[in-house]
C-alpha atoms as a PDB file:
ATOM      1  CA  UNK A   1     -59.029  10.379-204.434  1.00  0.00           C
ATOM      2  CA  UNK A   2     -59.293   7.082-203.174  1.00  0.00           C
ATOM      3  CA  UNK A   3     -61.301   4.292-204.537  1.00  0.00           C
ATOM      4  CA  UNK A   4     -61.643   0.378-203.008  1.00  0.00           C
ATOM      5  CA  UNK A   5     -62.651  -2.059-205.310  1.00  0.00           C
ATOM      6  CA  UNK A   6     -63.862  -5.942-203.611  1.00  0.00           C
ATOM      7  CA  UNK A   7     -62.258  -8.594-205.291  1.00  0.00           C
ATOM      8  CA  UNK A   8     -64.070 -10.460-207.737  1.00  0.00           C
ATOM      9  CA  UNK A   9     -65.888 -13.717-206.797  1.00  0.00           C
ATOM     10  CA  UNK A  10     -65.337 -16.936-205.782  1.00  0.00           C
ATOM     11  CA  UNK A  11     -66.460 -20.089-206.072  1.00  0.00           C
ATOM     12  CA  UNK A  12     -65.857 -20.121-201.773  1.00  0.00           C
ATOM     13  CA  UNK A  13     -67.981 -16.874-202.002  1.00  0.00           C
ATOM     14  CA  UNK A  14     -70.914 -18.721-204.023  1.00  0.00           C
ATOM     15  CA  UNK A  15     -70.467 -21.898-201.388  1.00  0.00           C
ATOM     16  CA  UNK A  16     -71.017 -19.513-198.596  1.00  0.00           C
ATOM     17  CA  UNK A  17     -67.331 -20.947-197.432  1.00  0.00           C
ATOM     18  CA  UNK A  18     -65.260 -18.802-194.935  1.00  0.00           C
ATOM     19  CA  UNK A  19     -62.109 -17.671-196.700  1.00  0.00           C
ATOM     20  CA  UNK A  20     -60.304 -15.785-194.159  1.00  0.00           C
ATOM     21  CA  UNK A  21     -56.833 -15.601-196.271  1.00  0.00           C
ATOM     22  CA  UNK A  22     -57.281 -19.063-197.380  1.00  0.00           C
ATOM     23  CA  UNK A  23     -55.893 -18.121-201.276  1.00  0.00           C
ATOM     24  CA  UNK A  24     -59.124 -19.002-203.503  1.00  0.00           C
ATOM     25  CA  UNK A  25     -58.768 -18.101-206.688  1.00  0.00           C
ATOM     26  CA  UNK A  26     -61.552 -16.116-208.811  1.00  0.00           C
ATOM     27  CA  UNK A  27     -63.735 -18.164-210.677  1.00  0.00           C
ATOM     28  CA  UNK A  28     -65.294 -17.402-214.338  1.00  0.00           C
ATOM     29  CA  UNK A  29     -68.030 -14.974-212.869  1.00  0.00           C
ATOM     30  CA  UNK A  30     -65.530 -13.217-210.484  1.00  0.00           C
ATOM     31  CA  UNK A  31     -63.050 -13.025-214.371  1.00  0.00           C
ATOM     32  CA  UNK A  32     -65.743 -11.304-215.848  1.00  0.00           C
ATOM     33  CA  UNK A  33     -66.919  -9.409-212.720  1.00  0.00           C
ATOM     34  CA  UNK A  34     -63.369  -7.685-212.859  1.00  0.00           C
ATOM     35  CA  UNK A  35     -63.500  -7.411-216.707  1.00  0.00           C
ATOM     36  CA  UNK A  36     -66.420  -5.252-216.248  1.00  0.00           C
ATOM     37  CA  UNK A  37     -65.363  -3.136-213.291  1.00  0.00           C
ATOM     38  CA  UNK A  38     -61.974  -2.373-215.287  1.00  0.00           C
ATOM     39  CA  UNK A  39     -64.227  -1.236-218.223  1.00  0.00           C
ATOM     40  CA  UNK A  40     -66.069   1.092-215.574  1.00  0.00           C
ATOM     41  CA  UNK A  41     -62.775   2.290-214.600  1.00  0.00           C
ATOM     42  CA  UNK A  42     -60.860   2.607-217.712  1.00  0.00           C
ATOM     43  CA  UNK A  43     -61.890   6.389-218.363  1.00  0.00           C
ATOM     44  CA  UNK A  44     -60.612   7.047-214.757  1.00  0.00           C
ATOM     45  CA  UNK A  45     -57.007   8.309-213.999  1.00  0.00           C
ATOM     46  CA  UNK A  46     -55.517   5.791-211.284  1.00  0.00           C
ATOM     47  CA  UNK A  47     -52.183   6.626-210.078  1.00  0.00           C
ATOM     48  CA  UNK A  48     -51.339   3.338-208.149  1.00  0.00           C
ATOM     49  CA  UNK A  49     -52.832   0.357-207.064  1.00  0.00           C
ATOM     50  CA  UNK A  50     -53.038  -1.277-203.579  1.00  0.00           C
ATOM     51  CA  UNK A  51     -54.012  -4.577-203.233  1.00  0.00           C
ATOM     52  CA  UNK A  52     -53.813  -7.539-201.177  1.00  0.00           C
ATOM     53  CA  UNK A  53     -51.361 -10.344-201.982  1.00  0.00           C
ATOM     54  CA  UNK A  54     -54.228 -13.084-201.881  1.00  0.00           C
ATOM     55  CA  UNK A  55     -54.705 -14.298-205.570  1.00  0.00           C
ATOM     56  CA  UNK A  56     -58.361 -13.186-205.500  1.00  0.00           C
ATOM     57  CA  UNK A  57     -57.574  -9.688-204.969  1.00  0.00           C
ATOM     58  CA  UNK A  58     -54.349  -9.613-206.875  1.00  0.00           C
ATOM     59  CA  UNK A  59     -56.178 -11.283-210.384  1.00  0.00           C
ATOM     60  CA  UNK A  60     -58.933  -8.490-209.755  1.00  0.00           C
ATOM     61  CA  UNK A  61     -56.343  -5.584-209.470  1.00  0.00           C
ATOM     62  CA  UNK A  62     -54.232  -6.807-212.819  1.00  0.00           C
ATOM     63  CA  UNK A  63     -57.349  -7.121-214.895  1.00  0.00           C
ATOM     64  CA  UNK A  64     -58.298  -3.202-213.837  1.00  0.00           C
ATOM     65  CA  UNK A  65     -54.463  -2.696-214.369  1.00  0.00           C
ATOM     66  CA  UNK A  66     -54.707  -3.265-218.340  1.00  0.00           C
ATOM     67  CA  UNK A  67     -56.207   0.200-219.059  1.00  0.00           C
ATOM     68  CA  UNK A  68     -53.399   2.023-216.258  1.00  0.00           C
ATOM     69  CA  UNK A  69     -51.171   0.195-216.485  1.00  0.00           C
ATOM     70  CA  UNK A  70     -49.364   1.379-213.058  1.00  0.00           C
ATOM     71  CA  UNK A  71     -47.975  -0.281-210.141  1.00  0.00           C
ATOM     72  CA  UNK A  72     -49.408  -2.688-208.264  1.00  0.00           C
ATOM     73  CA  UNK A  73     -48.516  -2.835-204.560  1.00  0.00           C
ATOM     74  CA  UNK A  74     -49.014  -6.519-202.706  1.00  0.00           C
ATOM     75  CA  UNK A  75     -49.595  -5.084-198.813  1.00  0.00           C
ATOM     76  CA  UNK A  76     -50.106  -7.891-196.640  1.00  0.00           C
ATOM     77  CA  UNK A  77     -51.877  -5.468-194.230  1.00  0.00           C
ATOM     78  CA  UNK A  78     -54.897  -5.531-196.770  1.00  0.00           C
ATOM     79  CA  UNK A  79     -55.138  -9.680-196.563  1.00  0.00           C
ATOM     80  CA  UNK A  80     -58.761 -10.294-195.505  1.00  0.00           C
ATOM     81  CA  UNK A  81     -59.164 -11.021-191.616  1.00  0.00           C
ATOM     82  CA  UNK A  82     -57.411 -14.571-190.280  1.00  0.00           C
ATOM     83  CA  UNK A  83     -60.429 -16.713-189.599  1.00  0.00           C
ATOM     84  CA  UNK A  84     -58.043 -19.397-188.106  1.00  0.00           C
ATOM     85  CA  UNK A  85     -59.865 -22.402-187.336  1.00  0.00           C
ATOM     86  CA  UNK A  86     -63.330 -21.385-188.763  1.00  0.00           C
ATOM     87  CA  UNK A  87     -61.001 -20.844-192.400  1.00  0.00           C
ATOM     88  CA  UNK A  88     -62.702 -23.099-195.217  1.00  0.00           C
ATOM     89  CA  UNK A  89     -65.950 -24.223-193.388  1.00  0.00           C
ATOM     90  CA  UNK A  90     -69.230 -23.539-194.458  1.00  0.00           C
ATOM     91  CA  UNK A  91     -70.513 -20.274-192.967  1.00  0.00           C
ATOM     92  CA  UNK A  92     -74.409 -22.312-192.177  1.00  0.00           C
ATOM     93  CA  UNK A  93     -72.311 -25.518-190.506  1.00  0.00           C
ATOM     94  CA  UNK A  94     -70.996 -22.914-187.663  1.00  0.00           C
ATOM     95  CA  UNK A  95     -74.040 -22.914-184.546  1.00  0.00           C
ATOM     96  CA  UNK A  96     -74.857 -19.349-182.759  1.00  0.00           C
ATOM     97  CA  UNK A  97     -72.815 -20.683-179.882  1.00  0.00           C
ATOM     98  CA  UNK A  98     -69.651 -21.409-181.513  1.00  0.00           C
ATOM     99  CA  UNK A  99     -70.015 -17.969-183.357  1.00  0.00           C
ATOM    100  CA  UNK A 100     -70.857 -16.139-179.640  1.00  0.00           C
ATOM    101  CA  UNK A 101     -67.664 -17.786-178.627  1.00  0.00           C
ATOM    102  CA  UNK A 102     -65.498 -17.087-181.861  1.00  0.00           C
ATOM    103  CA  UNK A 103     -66.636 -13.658-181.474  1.00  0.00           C
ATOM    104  CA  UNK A 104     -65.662 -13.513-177.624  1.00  0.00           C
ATOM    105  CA  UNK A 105     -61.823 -14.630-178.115  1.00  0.00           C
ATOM    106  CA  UNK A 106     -61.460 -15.398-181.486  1.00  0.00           C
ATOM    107  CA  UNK A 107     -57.044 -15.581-180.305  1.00  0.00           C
ATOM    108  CA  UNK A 108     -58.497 -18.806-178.928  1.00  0.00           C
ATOM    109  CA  UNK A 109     -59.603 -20.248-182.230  1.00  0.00           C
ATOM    110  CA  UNK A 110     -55.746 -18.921-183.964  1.00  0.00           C
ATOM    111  CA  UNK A 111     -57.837 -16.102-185.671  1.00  0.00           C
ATOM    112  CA  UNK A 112     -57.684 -12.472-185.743  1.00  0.00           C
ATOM    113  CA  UNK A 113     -60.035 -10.298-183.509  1.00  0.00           C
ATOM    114  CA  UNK A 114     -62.020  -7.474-185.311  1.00  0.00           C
ATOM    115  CA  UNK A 115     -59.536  -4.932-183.219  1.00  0.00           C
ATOM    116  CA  UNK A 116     -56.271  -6.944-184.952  1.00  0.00           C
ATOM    117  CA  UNK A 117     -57.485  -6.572-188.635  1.00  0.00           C
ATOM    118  CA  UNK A 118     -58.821  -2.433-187.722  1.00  0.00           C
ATOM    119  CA  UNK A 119     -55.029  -1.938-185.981  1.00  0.00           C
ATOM    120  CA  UNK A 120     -53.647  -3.228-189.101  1.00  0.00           C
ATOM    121  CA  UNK A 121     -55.934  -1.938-191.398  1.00  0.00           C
ATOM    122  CA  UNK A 122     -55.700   1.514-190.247  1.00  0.00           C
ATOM    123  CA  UNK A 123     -52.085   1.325-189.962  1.00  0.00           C
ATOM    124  CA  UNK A 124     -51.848   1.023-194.468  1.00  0.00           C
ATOM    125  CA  UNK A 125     -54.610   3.909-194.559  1.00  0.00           C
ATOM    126  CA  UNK A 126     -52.758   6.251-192.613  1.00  0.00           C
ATOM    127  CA  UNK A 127     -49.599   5.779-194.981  1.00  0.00           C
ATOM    128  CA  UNK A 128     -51.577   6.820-197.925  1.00  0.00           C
ATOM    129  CA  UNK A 129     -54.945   8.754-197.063  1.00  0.00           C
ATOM    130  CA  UNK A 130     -52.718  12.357-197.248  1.00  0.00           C
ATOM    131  CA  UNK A 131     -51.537  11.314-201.198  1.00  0.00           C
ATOM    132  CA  UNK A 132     -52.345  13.930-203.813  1.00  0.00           C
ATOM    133  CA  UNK A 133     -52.642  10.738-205.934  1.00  0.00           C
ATOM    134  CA  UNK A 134     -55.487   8.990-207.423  1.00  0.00           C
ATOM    135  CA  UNK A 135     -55.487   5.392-205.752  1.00  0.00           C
ATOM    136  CA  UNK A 136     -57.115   2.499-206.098  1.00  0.00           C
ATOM    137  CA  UNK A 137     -57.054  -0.498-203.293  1.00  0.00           C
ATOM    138  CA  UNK A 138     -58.005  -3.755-204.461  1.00  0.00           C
ATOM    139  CA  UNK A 139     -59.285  -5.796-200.854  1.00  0.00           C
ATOM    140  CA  UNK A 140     -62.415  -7.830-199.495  1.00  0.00           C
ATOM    141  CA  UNK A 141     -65.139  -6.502-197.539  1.00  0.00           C
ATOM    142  CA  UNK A 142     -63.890  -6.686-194.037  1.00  0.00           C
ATOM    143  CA  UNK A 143     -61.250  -4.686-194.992  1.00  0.00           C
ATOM    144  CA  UNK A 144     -63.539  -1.957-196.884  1.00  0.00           C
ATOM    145  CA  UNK A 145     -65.478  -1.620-193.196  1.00  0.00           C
ATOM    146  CA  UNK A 146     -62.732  -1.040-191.492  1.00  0.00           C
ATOM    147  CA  UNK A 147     -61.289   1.896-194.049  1.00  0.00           C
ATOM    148  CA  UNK A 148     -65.427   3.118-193.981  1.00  0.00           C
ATOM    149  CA  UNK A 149     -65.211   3.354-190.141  1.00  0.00           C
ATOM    150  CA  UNK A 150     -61.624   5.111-189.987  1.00  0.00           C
ATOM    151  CA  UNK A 151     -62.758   7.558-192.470  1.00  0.00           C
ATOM    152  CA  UNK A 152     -66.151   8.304-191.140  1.00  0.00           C
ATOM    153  CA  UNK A 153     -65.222   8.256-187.321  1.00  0.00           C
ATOM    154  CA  UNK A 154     -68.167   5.253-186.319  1.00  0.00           C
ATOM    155  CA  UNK A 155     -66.774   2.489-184.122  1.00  0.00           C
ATOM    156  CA  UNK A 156     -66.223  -1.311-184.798  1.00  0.00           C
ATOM    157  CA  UNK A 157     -69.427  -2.130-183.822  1.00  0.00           C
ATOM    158  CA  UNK A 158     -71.098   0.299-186.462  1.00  0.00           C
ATOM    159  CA  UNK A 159     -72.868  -1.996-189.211  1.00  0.00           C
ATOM    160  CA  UNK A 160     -71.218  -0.860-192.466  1.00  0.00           C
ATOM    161  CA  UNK A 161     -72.798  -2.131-195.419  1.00  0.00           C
ATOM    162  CA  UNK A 162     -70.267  -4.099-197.798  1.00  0.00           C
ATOM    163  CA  UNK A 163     -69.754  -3.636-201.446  1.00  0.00           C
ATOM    164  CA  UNK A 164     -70.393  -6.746-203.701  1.00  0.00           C
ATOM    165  CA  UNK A 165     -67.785  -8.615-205.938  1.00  0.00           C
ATOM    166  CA  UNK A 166     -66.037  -5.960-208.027  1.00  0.00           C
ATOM    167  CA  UNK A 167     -68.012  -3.267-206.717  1.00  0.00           C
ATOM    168  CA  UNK A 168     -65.751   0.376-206.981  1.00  0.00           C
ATOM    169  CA  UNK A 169     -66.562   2.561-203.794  1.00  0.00           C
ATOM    170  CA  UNK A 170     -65.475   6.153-203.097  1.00  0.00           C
ATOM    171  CA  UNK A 171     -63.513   6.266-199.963  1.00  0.00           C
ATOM    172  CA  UNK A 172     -62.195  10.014-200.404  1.00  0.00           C
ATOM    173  CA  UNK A 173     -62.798  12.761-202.799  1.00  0.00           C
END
């Protein structure tokens, strides 16, 4: 089985401020978001833990840790995508044009393309997705659609609904 937890929240996340891998830390609701998610998942036999090496994911993957107490492995292909230049601005202060042209070449504003962070993405699921083990990756939502998409065969332009702060989601049985 395989399970994906979203990191707990932020205060950029409340701000509406593009984090990209900018390293925000959780705030008190994103604490006690993870608090409750590792109560959820206390009863649940986890194996090993994946997460990504930004703090935000790594806090939310050592509080769900206290009842497994089991590894926890920092990939950096699980970071959240590189927003480059659009990294700590407010997502309402970008216009439809500059977003049409981020989206276009996003190389040409030092960020990663949605093809860059799938690639990479897919690359850590494939390592893992034939494990007998129970796991548990501990990520942010643009790496949750990717995994979604890989697993369920829909392309990058496929809308995949996100899972909130802290939110546990099935990814295989």
């Amino acid at each position: 089985m395989i399970l994906f937890v979203r990191h707990g929240e932020t205060d950029c996340n409340r701000q509406g401020i593009i984090q990209g891998q900018l390293d925000a830390p959780l705030n008190e609701e994103g604490i006690k978001q993870a608090e409750e998610t590792a109560e959820k998942l206390k009863n649940t036999e986890i194996n090993v833990i994946y997460s990504s090496p930004l703090v935000r994911a790594k806090l939310t993957a050592e509080i769900i840790n206290k009842y497994h107490n089991v590894d926890i492995i920092c990939d950096d292909r699980l970071k959240e995508q590189n927003a480059g230049e659009a990294t700590g601005r407010y997502e309402s202060s970008i216009t439809k044009e500059e977003y049409e042209d981020f989206a276009k070449d996003p190389h040409k504003y030092n960020a990663e393309s949605e093809e860059d962070l799938y690639i990479r993405n897919i690359d850590f699921f494939k390592e893992i997705e034939k494990s007998d083990k129970t796991i548990l990756i501990v990520a942010h939502r643009g790496i949750y659609k990717n995994l979604y998409r890989y697993i369920n065969n829909l392309s990058l332009s496929d809308k995949v609904a996100v899972p909130g702060n802290s939110e546990v989601k099935t990814l295989k049985d």
